[in-house]
PDB file of N, CA and C in Angstrom:
ATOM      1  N   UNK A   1      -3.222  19.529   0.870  1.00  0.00           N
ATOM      2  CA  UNK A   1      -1.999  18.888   1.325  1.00  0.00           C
ATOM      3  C   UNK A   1      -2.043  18.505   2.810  1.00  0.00           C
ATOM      4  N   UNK A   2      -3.023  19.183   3.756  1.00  0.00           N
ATOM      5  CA  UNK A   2      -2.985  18.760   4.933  1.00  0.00           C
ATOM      6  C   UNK A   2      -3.737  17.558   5.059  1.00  0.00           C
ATOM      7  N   UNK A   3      -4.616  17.871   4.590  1.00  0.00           N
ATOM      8  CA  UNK A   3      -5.639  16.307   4.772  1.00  0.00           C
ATOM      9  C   UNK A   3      -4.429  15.124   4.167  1.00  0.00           C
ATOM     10  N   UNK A   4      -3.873  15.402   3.408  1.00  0.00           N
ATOM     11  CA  UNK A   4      -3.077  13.884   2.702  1.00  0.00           C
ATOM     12  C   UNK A   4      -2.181  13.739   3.827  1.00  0.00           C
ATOM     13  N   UNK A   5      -1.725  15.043   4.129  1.00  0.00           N
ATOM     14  CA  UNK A   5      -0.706  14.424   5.096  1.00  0.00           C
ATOM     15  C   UNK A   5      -1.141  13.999   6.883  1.00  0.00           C
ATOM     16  N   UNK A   6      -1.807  14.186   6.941  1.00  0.00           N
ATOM     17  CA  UNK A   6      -2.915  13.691   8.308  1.00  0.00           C
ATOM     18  C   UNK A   6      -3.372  12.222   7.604  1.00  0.00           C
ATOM     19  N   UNK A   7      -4.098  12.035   6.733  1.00  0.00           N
ATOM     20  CA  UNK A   7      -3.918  10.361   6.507  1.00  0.00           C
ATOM     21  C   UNK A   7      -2.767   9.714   5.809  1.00  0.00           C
ATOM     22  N   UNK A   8      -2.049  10.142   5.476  1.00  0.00           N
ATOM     23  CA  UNK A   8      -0.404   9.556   5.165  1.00  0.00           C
ATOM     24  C   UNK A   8       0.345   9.080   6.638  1.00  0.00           C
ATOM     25  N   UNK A   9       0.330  10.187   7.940  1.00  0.00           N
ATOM     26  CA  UNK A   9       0.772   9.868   8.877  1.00  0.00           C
ATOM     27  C   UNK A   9       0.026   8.597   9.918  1.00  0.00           C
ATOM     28  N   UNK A  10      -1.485   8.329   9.588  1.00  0.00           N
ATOM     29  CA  UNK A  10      -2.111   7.552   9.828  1.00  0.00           C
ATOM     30  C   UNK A  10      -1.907   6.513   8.889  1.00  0.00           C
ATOM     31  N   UNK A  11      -1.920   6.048   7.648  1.00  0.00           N
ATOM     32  CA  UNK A  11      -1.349   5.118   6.527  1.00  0.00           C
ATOM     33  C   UNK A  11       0.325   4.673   7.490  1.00  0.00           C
ATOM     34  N   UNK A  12       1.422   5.584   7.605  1.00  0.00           N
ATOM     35  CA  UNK A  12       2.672   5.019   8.338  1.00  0.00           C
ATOM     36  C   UNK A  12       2.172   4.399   9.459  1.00  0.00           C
ATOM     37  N   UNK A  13       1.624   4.526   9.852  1.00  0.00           N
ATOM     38  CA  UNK A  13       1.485   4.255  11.920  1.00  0.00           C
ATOM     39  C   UNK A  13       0.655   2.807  11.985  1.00  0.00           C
ATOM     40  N   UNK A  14      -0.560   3.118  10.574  1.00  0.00           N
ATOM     41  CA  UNK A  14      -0.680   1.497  10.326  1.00  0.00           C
ATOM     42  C   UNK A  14      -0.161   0.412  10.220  1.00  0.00           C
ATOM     43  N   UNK A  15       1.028   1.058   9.560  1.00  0.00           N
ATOM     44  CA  UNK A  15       2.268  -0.110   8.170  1.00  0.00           C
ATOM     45  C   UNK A  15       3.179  -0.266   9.660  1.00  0.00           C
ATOM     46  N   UNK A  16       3.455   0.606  10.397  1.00  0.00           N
ATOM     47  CA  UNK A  16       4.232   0.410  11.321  1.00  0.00           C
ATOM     48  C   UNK A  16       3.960  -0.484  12.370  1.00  0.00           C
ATOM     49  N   UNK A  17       2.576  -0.712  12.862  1.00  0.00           N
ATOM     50  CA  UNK A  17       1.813  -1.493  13.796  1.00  0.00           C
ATOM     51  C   UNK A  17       1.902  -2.708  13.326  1.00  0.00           C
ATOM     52  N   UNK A  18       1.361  -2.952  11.957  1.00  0.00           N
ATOM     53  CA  UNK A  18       1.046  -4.399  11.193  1.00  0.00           C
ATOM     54  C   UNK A  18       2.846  -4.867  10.838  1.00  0.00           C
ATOM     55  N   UNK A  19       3.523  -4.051  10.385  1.00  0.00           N
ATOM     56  CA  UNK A  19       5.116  -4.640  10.554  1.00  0.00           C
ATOM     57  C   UNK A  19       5.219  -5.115  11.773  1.00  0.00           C
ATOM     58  N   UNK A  20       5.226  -4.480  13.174  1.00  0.00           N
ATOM     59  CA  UNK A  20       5.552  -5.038  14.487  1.00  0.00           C
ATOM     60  C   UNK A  20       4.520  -6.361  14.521  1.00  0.00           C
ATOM     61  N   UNK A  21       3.267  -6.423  14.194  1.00  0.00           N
ATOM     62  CA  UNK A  21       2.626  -7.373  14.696  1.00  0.00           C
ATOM     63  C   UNK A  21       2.838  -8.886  13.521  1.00  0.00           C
ATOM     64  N   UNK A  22       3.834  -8.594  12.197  1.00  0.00           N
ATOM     65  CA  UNK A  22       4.372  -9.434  11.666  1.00  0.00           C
ATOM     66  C   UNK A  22       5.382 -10.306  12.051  1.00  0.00           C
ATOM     67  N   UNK A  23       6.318  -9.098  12.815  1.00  0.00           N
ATOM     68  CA  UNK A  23       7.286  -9.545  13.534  1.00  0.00           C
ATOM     69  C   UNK A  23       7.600 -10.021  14.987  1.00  0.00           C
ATOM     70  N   UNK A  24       6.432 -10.057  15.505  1.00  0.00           N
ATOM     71  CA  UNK A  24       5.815 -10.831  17.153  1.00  0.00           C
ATOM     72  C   UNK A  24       5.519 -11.978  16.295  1.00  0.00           C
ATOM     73  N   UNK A  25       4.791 -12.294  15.082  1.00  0.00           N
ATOM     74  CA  UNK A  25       4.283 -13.642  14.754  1.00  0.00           C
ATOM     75  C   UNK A  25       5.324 -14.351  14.243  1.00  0.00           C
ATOM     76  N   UNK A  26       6.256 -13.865  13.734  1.00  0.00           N
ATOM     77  CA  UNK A  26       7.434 -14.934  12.972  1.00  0.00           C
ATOM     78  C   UNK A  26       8.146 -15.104  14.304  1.00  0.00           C
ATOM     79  N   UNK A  27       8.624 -14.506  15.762  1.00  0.00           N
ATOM     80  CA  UNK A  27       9.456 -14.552  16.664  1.00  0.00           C
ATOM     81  C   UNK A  27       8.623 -15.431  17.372  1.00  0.00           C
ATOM     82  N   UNK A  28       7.074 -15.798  17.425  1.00  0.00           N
ATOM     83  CA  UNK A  28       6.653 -17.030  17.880  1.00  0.00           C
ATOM     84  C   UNK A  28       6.568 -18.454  17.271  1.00  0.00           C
ATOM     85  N   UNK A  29       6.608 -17.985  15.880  1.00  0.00           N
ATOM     86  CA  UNK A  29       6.760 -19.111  15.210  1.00  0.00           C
ATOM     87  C   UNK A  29       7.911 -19.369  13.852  1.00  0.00           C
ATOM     88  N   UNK A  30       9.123 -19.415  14.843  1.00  0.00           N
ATOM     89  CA  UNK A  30      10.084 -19.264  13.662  1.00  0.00           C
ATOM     90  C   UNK A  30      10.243 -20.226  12.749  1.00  0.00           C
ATOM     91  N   UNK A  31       9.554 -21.155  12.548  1.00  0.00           N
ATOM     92  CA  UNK A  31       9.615 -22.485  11.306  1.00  0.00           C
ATOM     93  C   UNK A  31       8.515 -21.910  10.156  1.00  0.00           C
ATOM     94  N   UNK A  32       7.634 -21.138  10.795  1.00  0.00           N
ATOM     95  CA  UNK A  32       6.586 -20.629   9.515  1.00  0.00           C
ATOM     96  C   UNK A  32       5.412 -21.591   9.308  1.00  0.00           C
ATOM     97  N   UNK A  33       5.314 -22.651  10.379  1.00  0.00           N
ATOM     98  CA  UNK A  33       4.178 -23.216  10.213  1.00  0.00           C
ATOM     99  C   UNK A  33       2.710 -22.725  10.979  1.00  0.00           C
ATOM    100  N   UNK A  34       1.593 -22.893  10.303  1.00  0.00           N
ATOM    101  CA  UNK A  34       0.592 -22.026  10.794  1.00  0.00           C
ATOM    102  C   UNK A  34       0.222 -21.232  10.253  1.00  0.00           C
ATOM    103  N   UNK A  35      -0.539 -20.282  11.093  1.00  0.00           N
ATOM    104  CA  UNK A  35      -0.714 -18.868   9.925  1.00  0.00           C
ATOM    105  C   UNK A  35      -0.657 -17.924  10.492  1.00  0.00           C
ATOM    106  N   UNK A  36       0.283 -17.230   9.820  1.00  0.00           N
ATOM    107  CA  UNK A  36       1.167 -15.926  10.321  1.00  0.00           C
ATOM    108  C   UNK A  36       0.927 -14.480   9.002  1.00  0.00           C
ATOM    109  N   UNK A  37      -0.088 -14.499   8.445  1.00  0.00           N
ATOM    110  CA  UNK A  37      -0.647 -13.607   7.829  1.00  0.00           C
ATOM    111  C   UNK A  37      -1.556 -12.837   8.164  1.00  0.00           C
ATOM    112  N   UNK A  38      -1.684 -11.772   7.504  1.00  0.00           N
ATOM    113  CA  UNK A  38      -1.543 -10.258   8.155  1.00  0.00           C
ATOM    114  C   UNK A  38      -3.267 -10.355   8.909  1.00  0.00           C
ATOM    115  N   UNK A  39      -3.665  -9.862   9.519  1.00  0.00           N
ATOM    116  CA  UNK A  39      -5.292  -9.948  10.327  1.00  0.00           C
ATOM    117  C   UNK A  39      -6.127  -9.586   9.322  1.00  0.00           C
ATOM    118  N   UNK A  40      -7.506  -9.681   9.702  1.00  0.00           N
ATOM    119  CA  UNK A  40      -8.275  -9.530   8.514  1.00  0.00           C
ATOM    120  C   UNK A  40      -8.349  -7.820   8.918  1.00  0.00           C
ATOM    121  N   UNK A  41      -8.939  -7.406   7.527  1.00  0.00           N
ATOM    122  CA  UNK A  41      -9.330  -6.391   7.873  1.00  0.00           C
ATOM    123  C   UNK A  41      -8.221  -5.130   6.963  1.00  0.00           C
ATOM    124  N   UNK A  42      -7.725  -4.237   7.745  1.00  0.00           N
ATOM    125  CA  UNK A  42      -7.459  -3.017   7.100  1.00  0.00           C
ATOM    126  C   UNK A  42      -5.756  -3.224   6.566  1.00  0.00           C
ATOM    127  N   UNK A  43      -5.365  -4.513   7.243  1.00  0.00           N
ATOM    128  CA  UNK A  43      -3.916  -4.966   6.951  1.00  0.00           C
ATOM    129  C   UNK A  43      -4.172  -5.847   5.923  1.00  0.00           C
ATOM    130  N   UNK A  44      -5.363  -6.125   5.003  1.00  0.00           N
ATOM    131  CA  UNK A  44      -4.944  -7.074   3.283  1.00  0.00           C
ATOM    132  C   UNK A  44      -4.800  -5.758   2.817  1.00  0.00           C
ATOM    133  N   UNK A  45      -5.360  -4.137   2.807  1.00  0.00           N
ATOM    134  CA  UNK A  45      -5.430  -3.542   1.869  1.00  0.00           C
ATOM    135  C   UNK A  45      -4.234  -3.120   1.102  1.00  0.00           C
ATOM    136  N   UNK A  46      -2.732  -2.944   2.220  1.00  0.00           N
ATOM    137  CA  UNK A  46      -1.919  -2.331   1.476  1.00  0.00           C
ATOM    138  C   UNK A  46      -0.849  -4.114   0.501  1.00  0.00           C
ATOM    139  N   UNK A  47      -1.012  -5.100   1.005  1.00  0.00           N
ATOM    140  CA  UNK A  47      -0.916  -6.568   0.212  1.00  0.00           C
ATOM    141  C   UNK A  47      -1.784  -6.204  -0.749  1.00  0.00           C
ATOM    142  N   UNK A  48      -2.802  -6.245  -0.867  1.00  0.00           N
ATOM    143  CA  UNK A  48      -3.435  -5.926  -2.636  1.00  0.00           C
ATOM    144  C   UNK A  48      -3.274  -5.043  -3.281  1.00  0.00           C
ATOM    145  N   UNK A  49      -2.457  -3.618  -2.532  1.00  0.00           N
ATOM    146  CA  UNK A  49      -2.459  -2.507  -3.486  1.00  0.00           C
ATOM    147  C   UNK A  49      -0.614  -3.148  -4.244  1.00  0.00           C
ATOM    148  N   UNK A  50      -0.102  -3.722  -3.104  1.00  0.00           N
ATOM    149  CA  UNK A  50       1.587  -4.049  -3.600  1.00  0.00           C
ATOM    150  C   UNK A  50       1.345  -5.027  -4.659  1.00  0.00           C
ATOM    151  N   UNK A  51       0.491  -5.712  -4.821  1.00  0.00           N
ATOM    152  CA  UNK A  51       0.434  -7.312  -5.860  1.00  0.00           C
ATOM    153  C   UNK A  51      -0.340  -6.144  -6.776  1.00  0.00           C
ATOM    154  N   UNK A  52      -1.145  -5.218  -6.802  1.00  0.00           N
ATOM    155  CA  UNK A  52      -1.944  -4.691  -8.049  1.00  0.00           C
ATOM    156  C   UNK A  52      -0.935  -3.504  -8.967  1.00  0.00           C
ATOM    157  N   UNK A  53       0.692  -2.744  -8.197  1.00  0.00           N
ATOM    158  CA  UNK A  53       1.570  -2.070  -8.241  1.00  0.00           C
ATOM    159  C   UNK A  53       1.956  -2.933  -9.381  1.00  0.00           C
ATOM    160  N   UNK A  54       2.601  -3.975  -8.813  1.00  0.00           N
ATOM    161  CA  UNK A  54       3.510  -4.444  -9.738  1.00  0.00           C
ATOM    162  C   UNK A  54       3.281  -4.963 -11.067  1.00  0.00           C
ATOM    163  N   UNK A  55       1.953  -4.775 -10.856  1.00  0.00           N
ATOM    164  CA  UNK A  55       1.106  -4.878 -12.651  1.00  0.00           C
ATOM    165  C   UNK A  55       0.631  -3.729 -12.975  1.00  0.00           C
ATOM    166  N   UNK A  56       0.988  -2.373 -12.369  1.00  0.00           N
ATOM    167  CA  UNK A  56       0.699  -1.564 -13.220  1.00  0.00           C
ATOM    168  C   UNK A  56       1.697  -1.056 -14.019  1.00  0.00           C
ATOM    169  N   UNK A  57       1.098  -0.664 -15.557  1.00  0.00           N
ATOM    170  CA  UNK A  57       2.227  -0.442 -16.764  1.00  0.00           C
ATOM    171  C   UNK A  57       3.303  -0.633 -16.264  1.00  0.00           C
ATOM    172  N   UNK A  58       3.545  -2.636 -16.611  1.00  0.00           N
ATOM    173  CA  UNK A  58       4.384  -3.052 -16.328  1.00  0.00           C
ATOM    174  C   UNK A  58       5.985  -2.978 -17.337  1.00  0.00           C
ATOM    175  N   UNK A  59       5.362  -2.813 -18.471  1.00  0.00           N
ATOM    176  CA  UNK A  59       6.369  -2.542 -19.245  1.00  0.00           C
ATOM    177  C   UNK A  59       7.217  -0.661 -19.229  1.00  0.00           C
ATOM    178  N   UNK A  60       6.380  -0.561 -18.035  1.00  0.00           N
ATOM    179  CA  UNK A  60       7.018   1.291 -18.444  1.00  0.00           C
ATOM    180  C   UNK A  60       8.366   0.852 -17.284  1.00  0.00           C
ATOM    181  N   UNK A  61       7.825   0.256 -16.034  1.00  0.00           N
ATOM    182  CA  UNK A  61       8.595  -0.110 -15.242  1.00  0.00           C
ATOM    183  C   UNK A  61       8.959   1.159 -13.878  1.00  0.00           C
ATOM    184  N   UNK A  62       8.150   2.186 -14.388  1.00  0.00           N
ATOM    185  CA  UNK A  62       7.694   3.165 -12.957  1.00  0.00           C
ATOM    186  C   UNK A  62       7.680   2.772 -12.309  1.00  0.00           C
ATOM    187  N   UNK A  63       6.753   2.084 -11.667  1.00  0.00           N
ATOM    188  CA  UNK A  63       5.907   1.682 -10.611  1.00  0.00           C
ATOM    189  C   UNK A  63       6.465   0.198 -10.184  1.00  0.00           C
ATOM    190  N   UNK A  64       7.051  -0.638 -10.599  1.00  0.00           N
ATOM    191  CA  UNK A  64       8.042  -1.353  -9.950  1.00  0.00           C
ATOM    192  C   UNK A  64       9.151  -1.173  -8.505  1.00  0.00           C
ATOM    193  N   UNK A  65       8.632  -2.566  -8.018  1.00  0.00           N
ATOM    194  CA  UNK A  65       9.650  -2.036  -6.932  1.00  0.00           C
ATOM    195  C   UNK A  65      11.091  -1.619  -6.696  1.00  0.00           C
ATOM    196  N   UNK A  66      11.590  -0.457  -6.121  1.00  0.00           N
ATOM    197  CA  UNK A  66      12.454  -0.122  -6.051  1.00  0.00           C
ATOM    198  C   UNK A  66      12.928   1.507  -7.524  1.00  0.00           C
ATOM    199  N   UNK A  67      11.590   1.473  -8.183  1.00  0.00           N
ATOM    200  CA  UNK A  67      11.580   2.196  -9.090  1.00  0.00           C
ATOM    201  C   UNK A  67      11.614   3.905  -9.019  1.00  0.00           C
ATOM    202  N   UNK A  68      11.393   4.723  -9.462  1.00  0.00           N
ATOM    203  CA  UNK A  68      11.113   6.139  -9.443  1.00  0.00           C
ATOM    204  C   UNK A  68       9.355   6.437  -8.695  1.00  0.00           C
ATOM    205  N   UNK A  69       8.560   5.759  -9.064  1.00  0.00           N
ATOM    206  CA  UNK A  69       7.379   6.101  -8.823  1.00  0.00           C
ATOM    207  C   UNK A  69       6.591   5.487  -8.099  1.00  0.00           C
ATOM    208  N   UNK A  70       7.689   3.819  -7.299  1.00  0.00           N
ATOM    209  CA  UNK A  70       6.599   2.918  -6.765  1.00  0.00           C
ATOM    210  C   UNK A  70       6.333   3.431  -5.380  1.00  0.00           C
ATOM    211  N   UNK A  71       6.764   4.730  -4.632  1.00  0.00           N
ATOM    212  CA  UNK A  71       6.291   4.106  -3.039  1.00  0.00           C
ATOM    213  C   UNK A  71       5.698   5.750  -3.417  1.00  0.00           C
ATOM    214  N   UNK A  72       5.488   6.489  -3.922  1.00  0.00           N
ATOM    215  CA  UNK A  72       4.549   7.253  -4.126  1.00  0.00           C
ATOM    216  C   UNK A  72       3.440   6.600  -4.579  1.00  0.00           C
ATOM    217  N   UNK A  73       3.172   5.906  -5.930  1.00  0.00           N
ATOM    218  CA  UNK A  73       2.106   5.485  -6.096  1.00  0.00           C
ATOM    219  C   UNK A  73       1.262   4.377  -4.751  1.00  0.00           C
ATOM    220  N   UNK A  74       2.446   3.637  -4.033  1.00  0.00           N
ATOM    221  CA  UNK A  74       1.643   2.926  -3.233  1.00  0.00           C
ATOM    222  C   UNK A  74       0.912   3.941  -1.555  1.00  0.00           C
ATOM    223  N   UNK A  75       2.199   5.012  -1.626  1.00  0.00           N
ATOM    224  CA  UNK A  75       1.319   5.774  -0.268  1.00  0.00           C
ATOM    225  C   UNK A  75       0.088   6.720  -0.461  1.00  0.00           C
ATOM    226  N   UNK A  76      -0.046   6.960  -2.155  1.00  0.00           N
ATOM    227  CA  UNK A  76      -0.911   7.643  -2.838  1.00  0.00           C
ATOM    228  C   UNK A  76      -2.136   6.728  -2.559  1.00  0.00           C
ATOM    229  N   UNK A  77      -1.985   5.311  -3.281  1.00  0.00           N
ATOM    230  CA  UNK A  77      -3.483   4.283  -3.012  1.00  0.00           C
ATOM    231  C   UNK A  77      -3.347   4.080  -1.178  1.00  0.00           C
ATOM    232  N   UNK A  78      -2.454   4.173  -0.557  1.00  0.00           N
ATOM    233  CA  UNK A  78      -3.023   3.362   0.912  1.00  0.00           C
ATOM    234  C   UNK A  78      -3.904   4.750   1.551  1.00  0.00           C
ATOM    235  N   UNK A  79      -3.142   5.779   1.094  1.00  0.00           N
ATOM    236  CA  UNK A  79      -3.760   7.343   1.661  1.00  0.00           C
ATOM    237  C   UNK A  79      -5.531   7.127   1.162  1.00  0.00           C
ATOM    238  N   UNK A  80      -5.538   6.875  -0.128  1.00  0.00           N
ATOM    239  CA  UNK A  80      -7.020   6.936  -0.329  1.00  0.00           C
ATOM    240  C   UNK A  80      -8.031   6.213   0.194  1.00  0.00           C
ATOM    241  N   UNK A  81      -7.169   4.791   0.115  1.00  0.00           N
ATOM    242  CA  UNK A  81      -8.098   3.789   0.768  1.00  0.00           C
ATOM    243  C   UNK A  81      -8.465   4.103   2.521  1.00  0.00           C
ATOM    244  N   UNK A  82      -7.338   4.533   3.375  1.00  0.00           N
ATOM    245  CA  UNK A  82      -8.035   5.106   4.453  1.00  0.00           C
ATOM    246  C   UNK A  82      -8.570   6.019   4.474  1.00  0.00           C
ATOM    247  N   UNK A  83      -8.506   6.954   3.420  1.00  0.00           N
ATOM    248  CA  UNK A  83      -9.577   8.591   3.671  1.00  0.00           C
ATOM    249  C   UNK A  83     -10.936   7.661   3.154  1.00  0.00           C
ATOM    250  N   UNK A  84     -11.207   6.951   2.181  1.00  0.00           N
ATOM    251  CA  UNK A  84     -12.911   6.305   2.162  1.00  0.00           C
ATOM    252  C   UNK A  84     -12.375   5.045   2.124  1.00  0.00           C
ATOM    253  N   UNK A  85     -12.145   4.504   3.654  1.00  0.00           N
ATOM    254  CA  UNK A  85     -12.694   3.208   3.920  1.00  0.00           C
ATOM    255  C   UNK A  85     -14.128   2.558   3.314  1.00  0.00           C
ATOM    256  N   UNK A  86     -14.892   3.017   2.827  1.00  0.00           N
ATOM    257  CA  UNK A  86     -16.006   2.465   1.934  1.00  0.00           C
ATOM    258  C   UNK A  86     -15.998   2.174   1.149  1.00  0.00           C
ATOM    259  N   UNK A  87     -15.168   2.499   0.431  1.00  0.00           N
ATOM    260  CA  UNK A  87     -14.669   2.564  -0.867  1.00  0.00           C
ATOM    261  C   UNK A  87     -13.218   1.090  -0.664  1.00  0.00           C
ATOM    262  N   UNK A  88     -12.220   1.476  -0.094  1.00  0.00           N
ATOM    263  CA  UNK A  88     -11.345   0.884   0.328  1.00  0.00           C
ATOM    264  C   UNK A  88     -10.398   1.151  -1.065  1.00  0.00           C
ATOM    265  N   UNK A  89      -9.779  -0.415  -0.908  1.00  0.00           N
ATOM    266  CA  UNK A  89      -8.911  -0.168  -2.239  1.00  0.00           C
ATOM    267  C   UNK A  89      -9.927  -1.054  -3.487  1.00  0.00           C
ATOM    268  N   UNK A  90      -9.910  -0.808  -4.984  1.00  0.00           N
ATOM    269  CA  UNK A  90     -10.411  -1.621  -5.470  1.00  0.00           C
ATOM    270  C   UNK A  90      -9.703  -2.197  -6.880  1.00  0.00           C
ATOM    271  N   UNK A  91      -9.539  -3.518  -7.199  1.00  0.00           N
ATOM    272  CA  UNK A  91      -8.346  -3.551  -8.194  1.00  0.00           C
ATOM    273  C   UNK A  91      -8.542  -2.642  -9.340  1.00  0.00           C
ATOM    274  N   UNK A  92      -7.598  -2.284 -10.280  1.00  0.00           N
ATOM    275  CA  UNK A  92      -7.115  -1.115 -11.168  1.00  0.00           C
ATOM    276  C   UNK A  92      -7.011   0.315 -10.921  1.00  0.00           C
ATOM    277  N   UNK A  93      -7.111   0.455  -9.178  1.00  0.00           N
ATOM    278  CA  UNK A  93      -7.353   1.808  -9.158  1.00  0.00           C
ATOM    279  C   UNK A  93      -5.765   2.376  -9.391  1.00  0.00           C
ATOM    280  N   UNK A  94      -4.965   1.225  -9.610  1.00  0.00           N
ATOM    281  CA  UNK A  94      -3.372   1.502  -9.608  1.00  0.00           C
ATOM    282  C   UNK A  94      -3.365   2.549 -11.028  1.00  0.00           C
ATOM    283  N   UNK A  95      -4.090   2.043 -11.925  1.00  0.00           N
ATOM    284  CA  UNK A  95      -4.142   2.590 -13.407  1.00  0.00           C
ATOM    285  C   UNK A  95      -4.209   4.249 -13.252  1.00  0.00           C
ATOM    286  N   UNK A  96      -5.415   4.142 -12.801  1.00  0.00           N
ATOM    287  CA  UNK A  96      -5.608   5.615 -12.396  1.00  0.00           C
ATOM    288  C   UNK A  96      -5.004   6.703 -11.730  1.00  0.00           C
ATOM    289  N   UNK A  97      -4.655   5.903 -10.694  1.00  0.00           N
ATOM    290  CA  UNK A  97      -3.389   7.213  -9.956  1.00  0.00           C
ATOM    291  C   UNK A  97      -2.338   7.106 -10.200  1.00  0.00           C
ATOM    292  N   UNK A  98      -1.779   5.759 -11.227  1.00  0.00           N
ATOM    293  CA  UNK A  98      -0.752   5.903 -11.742  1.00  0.00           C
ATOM    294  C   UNK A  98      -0.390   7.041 -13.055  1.00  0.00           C
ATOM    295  N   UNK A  99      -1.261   7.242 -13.540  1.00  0.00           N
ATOM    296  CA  UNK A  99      -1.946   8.720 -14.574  1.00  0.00           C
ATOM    297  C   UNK A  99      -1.536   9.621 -14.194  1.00  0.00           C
ATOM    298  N   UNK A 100      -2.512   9.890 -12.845  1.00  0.00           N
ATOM    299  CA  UNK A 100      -2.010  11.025 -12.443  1.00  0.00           C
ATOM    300  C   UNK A 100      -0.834  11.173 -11.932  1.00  0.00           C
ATOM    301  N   UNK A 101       0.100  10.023 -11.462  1.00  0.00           N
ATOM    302  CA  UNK A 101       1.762  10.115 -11.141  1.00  0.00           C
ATOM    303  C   UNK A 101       2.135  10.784 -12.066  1.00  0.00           C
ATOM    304  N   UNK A 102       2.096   9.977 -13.078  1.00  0.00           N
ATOM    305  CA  UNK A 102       2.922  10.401 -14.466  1.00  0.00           C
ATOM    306  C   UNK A 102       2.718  11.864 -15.219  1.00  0.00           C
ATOM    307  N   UNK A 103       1.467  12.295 -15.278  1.00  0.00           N
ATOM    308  CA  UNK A 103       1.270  13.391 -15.657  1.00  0.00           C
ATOM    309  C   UNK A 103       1.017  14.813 -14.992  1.00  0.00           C
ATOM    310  N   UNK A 104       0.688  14.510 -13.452  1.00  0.00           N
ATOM    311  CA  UNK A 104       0.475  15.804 -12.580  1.00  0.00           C
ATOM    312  C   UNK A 104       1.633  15.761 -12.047  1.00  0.00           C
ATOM    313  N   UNK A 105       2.476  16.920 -12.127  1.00  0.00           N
ATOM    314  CA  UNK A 105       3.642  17.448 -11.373  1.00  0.00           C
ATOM    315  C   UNK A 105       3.911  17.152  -9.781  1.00  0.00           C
ATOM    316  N   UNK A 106       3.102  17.901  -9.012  1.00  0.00           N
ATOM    317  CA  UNK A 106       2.843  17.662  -7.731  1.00  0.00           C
ATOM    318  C   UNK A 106       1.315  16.870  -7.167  1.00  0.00           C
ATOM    319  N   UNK A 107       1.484  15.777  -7.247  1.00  0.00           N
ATOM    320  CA  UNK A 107       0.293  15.033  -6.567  1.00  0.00           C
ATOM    321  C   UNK A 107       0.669  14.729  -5.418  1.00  0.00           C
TER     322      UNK A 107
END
């Protein structure tokens, strides 16, 4: 539990940086022309884990936004993807830790 929560607090501080640096780019360019998307690098990962969320067991409707299980399952994949950056995120890994949402008590 410590290690998750030492890269969970590193996962926030990311989301928190790349929010501010979203919001310096729309306050320079408030018409939206250009490109004002996120830098390369460690800010697509949590955009592909949110677009790969909302297709996981879509019909159960967990993991939907605003649902019972979606911002666990998404701080669950951003936590992993920064503990092995080598690994990163990779599509369906939603499937998998969505499993273990559903069936392990305390993950």
């Amino acid at each position: 539990p410590k290690l998750y929560d030492l890269y969970l607090s590193k996962v926030r501080a990311d989301n928190f940086a790349y929010e501010a640096a979203q919001a310096l780019a729309r306050s320079r360019n408030p018409e939206g022309k250009g490109e004002t998307g996120p830098p390369p690098g460690e800010g697509e990962i949590p955009g592909l884990i949110r677009t790969d969320i909302n297709r996981t067991f879509a019909n159960l409707s967990f993991f939907q936004k605003g649902c019972l299980l979606h911002d666990q399952l998404l701080e669950l994949l951003c936590v992993y993807a920064k503990y092995r950056p080598d690994l990163g995120y990779i599509q369906g890994m939603s499937f998998v830790a969505g499993h273990l949402l559903l069936y392990i008590e305390d993950v």
